[in-house]
N, C-alpha and C. Protein backbone atom coordinates (compact mmCIF):
# COMPACT_ATOMS: atom_id res chain seq x y z
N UNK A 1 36.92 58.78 -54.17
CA UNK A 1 35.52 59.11 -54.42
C UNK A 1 34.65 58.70 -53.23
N UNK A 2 34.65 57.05 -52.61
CA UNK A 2 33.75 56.87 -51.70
C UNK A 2 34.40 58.10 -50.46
N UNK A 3 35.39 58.47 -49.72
CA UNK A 3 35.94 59.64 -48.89
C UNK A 3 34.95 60.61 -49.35
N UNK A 4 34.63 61.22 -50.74
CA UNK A 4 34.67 62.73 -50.75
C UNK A 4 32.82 62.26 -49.82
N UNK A 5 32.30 60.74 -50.93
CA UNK A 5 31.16 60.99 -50.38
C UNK A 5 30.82 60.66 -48.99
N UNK A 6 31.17 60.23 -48.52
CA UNK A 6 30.85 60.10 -46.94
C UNK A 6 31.03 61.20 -46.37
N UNK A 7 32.48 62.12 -46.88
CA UNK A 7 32.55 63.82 -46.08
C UNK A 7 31.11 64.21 -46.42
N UNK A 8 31.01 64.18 -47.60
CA UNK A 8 29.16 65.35 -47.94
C UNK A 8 28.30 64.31 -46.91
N UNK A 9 28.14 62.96 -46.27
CA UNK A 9 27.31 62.58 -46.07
C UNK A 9 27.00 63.41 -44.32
N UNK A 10 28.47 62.73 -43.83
CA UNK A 10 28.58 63.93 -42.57
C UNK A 10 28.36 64.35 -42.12
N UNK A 11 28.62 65.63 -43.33
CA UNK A 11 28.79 67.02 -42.66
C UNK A 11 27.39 67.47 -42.09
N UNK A 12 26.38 67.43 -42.36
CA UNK A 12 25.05 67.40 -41.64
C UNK A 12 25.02 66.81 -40.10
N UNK A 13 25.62 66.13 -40.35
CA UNK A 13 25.43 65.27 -38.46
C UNK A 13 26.33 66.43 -37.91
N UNK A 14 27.71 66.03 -38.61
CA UNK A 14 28.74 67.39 -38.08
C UNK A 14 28.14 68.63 -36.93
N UNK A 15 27.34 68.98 -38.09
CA UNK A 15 26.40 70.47 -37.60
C UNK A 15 25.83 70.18 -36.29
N UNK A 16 25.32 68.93 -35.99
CA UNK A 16 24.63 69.23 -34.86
C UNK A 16 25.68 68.47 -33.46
N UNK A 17 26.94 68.20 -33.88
CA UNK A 17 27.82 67.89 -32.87
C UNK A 17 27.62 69.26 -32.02
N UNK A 18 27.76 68.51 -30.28
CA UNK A 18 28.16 69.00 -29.02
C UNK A 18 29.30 68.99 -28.92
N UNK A 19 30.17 70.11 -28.42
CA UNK A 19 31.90 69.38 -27.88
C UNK A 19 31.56 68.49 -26.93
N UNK A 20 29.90 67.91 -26.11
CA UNK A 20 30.27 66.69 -24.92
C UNK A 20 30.52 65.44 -25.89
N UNK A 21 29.42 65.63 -26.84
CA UNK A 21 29.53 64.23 -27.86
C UNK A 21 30.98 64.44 -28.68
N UNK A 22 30.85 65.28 -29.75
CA UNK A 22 32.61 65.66 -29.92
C UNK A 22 33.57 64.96 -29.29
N UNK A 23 33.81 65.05 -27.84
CA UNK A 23 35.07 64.35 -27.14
C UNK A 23 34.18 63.21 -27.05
N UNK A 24 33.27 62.60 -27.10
CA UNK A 24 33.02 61.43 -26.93
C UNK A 24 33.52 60.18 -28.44
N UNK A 25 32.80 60.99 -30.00
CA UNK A 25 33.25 60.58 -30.47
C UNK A 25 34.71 60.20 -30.95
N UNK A 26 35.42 61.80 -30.45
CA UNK A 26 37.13 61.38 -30.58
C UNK A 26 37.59 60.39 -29.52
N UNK A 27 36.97 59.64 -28.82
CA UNK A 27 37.59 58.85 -28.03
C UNK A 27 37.08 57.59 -28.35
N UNK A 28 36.06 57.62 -29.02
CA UNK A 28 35.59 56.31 -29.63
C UNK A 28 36.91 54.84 -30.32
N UNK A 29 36.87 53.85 -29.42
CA UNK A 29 37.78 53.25 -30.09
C UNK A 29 37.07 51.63 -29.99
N UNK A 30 37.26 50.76 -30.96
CA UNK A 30 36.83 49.39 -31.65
C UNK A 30 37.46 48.47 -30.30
N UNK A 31 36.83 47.67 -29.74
CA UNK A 31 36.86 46.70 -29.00
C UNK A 31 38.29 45.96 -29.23
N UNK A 32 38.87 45.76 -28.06
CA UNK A 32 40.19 44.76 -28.44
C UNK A 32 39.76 43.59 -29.15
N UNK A 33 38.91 42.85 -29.13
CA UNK A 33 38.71 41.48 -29.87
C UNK A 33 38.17 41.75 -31.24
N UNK A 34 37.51 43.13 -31.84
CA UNK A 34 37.22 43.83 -32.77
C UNK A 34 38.18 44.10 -33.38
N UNK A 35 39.37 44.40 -32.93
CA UNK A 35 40.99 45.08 -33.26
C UNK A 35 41.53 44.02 -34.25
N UNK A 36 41.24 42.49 -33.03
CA UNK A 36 41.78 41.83 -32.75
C UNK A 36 41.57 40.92 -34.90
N UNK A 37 40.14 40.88 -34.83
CA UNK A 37 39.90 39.93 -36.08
C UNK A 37 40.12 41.06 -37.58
N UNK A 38 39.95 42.38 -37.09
CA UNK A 38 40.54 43.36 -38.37
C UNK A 38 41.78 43.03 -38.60
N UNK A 39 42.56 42.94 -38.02
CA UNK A 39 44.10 42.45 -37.85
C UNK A 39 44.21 41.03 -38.73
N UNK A 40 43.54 40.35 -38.31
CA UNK A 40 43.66 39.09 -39.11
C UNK A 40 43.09 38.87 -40.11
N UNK A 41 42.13 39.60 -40.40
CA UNK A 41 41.33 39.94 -41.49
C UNK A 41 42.33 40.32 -42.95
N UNK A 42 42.72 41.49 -41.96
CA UNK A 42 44.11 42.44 -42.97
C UNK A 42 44.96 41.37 -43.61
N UNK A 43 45.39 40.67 -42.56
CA UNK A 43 46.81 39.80 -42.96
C UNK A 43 46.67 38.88 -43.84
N UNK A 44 45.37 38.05 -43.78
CA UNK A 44 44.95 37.28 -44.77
C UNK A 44 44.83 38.04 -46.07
N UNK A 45 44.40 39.15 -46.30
CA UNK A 45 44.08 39.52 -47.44
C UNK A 45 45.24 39.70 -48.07
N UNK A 46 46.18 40.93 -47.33
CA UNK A 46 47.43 41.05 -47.83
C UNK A 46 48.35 39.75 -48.59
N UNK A 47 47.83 38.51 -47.74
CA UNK A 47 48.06 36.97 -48.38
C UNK A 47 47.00 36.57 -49.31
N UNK A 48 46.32 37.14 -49.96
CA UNK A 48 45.18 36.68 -50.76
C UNK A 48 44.66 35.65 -50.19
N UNK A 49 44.45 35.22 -48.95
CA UNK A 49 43.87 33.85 -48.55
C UNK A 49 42.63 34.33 -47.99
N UNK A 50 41.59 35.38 -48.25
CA UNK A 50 40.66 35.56 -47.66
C UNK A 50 39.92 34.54 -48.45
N UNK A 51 38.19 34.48 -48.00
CA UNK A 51 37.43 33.53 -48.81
C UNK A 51 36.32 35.01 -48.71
N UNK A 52 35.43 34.69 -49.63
CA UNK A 52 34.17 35.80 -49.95
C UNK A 52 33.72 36.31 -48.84
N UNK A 53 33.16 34.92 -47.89
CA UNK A 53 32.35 35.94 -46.88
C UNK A 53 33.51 36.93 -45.87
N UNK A 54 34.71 36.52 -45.72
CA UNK A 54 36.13 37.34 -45.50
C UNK A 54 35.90 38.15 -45.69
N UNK A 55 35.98 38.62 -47.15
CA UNK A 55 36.32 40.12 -47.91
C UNK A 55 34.97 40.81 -47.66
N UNK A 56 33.87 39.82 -47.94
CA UNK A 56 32.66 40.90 -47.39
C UNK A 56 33.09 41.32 -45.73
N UNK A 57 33.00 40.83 -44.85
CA UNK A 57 33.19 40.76 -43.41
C UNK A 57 34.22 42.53 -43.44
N UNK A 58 35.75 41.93 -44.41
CA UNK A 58 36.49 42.65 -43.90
C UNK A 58 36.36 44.29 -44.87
N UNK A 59 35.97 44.16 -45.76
CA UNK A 59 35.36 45.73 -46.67
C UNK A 59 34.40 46.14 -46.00
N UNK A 60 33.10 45.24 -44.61
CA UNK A 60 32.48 46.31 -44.12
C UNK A 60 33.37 46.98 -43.18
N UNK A 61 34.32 46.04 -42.07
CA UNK A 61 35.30 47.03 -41.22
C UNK A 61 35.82 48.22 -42.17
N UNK A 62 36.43 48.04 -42.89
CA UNK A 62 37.05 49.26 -43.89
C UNK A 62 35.96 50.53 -43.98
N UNK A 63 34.75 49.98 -44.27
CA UNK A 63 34.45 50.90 -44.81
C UNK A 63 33.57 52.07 -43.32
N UNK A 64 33.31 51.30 -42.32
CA UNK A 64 33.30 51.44 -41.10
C UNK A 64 34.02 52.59 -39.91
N UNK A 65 35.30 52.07 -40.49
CA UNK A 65 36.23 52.47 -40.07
C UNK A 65 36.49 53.98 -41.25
N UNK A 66 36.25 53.97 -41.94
CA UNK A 66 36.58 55.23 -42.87
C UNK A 66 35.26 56.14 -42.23
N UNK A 67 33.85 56.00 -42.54
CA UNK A 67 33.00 56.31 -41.98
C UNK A 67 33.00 57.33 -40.38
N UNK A 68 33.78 56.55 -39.53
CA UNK A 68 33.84 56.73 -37.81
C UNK A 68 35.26 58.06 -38.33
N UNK A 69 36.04 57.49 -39.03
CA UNK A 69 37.50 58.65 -38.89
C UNK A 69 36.86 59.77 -39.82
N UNK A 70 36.21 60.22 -40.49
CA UNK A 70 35.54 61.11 -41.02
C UNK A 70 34.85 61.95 -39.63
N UNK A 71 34.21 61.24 -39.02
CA UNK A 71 33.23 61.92 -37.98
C UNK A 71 33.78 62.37 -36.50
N UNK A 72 35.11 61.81 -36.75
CA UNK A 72 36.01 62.13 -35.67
C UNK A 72 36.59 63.16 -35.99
N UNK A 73 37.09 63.26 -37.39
CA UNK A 73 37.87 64.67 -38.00
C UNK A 73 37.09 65.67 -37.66
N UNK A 74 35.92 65.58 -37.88
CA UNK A 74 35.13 66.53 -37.67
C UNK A 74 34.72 66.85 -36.65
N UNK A 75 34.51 66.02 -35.17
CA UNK A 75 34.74 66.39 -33.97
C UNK A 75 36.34 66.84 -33.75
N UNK A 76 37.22 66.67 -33.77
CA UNK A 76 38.06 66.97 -33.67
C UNK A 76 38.26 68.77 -34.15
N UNK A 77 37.63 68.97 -34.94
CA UNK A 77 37.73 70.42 -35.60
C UNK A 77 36.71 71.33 -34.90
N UNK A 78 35.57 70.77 -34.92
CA UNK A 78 34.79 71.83 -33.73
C UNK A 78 35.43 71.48 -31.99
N UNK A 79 36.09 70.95 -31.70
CA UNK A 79 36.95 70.89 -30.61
C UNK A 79 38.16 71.80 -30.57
N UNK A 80 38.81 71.89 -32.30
CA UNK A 80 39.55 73.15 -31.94
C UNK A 80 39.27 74.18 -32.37
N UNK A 81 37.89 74.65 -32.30
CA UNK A 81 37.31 76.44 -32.14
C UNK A 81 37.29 76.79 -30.78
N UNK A 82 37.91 78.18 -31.24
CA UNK A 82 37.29 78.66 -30.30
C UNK A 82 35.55 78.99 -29.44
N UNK A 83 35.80 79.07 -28.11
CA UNK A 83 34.16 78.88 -27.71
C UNK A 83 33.80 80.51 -28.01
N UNK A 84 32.39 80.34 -28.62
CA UNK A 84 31.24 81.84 -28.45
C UNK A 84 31.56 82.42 -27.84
C-alpha cells in the first residue's frame, strides 16, 4: 500500500523529468558513510537490538530509499523512449 502510494505521489514530478535530470537521478547514489550506518542499522534490527530512536532513524532510510527507487524507475523509463 505505502509503494502504490508514493507511485501516485510521483508520477506528477515524473511528468516534468528531463532525460539531463533523468540520468542524473538514475545515478543518484547514498554516501558511503550513509551506506555505511543503513547497513548497521539493518543488522541490528534483523537482531532485534535496535532501540526506538534506531527504528525511527532506520524506517526513515527505508522509507527514503523506497521513495528515491520509485523516482528512478521512472527516470529510468522515460530514458528508455524513444526521442520525438
Amino acid at each position: 500500500m505505502e509503494t502504490a502510494t508514493l507511485e501516485r505521489m510521483v508520477e506528477p514530478v515524473s511528468r516534468c523529468l528531463t532525460p539531463e535530470v533523468a540520468r542524473q537521478i538514475v545515478a543518484l547514489r547514498a554516501e558511503p558513510e550513509l551506506e555505511q550506518r543503513v547497513e548497521e542499522l539493518a543488522c541490528k534490527a534483523d537482531n532485534g537490538q535496535l532501540t526506538e530512536a534506531e527504528r525511527d532513524e532506520y524506517e526513515s532510510y527505508v522509507r527514503a530509499s523506497k521513495f528515491i527507487s520509485i523516482l528512478q524507475s521512472k527516470a529510468r523509463a522515460l530514458l528508455s523512449r524513444p526521442l520525438p
